[in-house]
Protein backbone atom coordinates (compact mmCIF):
# COMPACT_ATOMS: atom_id res chain seq x y z
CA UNK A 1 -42.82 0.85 -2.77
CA UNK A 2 -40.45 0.64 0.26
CA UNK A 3 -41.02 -2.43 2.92
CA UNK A 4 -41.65 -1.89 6.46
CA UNK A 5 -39.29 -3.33 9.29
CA UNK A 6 -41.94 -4.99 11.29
CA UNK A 7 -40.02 -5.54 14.81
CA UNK A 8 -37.55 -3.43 16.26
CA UNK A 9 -34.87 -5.57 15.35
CA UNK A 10 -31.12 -4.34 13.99
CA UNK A 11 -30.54 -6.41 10.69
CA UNK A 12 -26.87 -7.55 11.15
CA UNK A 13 -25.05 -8.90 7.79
CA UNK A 14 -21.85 -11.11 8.77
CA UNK A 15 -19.64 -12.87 6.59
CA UNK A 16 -16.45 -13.53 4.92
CA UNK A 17 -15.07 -10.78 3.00
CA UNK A 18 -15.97 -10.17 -0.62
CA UNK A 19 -19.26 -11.67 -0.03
CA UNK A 20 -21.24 -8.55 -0.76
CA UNK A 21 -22.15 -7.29 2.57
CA UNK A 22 -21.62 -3.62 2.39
CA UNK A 23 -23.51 -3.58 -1.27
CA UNK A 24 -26.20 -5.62 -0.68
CA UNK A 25 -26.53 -3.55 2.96
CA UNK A 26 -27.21 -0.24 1.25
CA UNK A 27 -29.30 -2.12 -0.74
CA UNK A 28 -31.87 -3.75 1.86
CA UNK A 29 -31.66 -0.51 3.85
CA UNK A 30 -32.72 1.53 0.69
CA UNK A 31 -35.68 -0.56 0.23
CA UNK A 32 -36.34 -0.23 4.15
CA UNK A 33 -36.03 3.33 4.92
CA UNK A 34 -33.49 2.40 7.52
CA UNK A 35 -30.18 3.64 8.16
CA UNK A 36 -27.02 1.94 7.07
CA UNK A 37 -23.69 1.12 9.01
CA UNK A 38 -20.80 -0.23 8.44
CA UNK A 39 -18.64 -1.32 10.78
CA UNK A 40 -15.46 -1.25 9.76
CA UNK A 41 -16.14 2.18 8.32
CA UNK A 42 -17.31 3.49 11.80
CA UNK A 43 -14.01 1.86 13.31
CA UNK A 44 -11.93 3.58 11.14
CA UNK A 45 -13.88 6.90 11.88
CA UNK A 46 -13.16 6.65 15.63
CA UNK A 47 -9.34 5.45 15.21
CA UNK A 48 -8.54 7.54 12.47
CA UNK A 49 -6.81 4.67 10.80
CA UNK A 50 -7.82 2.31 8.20
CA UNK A 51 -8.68 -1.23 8.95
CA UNK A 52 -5.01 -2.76 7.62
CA UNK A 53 -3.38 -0.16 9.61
CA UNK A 54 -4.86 -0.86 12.94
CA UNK A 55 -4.00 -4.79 12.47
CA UNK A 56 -0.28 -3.62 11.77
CA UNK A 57 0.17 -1.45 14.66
CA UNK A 58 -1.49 -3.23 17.10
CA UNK A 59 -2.00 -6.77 16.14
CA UNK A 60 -5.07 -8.72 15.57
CA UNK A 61 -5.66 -9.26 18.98
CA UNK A 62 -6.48 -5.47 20.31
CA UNK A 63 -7.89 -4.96 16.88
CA UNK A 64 -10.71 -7.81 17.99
CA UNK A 65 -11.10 -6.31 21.64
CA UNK A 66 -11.98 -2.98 19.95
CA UNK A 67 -14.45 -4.34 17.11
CA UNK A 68 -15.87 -5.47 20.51
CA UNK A 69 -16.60 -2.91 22.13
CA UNK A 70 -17.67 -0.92 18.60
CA UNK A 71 -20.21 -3.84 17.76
CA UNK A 72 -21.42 -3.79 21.40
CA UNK A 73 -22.10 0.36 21.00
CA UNK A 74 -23.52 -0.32 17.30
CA UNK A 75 -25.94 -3.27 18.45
CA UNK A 76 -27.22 -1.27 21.41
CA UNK A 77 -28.45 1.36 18.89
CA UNK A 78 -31.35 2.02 16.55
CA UNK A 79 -32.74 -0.37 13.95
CA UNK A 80 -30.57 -0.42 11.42
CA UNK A 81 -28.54 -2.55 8.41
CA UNK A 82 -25.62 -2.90 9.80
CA UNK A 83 -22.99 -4.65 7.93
CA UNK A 84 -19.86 -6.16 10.01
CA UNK A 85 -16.17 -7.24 9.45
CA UNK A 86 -15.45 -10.78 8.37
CA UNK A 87 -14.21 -11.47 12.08
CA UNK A 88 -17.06 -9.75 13.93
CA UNK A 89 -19.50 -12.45 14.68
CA UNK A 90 -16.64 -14.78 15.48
CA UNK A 91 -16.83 -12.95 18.92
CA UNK A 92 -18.86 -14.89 21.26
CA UNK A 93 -19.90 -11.39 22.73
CA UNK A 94 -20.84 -10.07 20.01
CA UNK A 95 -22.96 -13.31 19.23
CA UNK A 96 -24.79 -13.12 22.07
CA UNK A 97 -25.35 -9.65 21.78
CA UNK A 98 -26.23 -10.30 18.80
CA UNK A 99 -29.28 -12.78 19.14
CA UNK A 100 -31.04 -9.95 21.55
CA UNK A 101 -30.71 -7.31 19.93
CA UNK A 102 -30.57 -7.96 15.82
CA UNK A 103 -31.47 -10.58 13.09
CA UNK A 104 -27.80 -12.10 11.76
CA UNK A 105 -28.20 -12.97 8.13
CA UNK A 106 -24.89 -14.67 6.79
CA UNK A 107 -24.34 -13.87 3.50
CA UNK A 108 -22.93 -17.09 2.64
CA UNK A 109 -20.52 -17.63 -0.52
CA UNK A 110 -18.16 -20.15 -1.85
CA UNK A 111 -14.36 -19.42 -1.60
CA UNK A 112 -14.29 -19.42 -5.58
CA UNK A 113 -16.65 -16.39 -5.33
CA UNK A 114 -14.64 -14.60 -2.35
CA UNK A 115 -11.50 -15.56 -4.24
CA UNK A 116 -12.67 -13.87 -7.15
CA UNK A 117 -13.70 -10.57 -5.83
CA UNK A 118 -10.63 -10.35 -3.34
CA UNK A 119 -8.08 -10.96 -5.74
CA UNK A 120 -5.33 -8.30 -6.54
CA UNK A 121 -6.89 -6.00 -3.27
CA UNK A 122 -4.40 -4.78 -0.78
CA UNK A 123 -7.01 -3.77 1.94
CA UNK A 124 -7.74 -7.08 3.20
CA UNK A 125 -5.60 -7.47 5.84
CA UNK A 126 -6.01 -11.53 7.01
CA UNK A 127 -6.11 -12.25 3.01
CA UNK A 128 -2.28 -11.36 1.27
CA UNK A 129 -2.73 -11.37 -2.36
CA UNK A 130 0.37 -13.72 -2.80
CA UNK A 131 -1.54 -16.02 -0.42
CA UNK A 132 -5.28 -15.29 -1.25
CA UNK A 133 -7.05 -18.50 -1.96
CA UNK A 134 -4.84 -21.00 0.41
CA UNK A 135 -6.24 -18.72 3.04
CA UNK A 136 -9.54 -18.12 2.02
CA UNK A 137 -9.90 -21.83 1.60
CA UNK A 138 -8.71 -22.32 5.78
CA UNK A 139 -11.02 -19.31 7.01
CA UNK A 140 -13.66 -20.97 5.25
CA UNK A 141 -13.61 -23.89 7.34
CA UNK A 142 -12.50 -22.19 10.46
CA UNK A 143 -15.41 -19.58 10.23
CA UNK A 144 -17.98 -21.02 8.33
CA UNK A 145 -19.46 -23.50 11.61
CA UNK A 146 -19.50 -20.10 13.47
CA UNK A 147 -21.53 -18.02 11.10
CA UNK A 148 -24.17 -21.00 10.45
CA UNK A 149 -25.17 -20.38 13.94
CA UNK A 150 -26.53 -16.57 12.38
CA UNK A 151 -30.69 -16.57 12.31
CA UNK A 152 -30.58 -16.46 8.74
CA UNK A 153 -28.45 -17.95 5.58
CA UNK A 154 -28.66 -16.27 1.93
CA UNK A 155 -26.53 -17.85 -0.68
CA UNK A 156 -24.43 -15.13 -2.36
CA UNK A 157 -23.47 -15.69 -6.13
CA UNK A 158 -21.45 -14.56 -8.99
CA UNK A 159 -24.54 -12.16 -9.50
CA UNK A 160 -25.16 -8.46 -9.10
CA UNK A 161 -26.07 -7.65 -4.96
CA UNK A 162 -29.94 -6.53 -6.46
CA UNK A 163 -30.19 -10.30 -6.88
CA UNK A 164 -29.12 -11.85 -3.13
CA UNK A 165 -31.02 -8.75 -2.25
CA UNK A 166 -34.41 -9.95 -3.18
CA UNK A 167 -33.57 -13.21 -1.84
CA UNK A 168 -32.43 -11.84 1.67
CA UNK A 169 -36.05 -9.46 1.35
CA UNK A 170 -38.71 -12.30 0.49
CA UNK A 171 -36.81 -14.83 3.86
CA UNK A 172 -37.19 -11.50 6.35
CA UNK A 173 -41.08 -11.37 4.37
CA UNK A 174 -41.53 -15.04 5.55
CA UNK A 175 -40.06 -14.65 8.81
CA UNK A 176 -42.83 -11.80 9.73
CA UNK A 177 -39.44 -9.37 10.10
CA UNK A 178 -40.57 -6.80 7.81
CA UNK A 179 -43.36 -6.08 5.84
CA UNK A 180 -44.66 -7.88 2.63
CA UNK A 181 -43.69 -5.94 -0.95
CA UNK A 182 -46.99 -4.61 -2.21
CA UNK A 183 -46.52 -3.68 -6.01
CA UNK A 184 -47.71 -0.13 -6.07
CA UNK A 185 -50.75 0.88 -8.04
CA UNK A 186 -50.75 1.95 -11.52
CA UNK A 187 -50.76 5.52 -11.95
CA UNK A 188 -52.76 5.84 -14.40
CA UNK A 189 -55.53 4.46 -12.82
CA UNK A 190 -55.61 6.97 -9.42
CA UNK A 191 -55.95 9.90 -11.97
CA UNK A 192 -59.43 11.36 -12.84
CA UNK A 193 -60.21 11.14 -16.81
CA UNK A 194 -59.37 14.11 -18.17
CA UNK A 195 -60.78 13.58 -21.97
CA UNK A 196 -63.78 15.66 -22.81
């Protein structure tokens, strides 16, 4: 049985990358019956150009101003999941923004995790793979003060996404955010006897 989203609230994953946001987002939007959007992906849609690309052409400067204005656009919208780029919530805009319009869950992880699952990919562009954990180890402490400020921290593991997923579920449950999970009723037990 699907949950309910109980306020008209946008649920906002932030995070480093590699901690599972995009997965566990289709996940928890599944189980909502709410639409899911990623960020990056709808960046790359209205540029044309991937993610690395955009930080080579035109540093990561204008690449910031523009996840901006596309976070400003996206958190103006419809409930949602909506899953952003590690850097998103750094924005102070996009913070405040962020606390009128949407629930921020940081999907936190330690840099071993992020390390692990970031290793050997290309697509990252802050995170060279000659370089990866020396500078996953400094955005950790440059970004984690920044997304502890989000409305809501779930621990992400070494663990499939289903798992942080039910986490992330039962703290929106407590918080009144969306409806409780109601086990649905046995089949067998709605349908008339049919023995003669």
């Amino acid at each position: 049985m699907t949950q309910r989203l109980l306020k008209p609230k946008i649920i906002l994953l932030v995070g480093m990358m590699g901690v599972g946001k995009t997965s566990l987002g289709r996940i928890i939007a599944r189980r909502l019956e709410l639409p899911f959007v990623d960020s990056d992906k709808e960046i790359e849609a209205m540029t044309g150009f991937t993610i690395s690309d955009l930080f080579a052409r035109y540093g990561e400067k204008e690449f910031r101003a523009g996840e901006e204005r596309v976070m400003a656009r996206l958190l103006g919208g419809k409930p949602c999941v909506l899953s952003s780029g590690g850097g998103a919530f750094l924005s102070e805009k996009t913070r405040k923004l962020a606390s009128e319009k949407a629930v921020s869950v940081w999907i936190k992880a330690e840099a071993d995790v992020i390390s692990g699952r970031t290793e050997g990919r290309t697509h990252r562009p802050l995170v060279p793979a000659a370089d990866n954990r020396r500078i996953i180890e400094r955005l950790v402490q440059e970004c984690y003060p920044i997304y502890a400020t989000a409305d809501i921290t779930i621990p992400s593991y070494a663990e499939h996404p289903s798992k942080t997923a039910v986490r992330l579920l039962k703290k929106l449950e407590e918080q009144g955010i969306i409806s409780p999970y109601q086990k649905p009723k046995s089949a067998s037990k709605n349908q008339p006897d049919k023995r003669k």
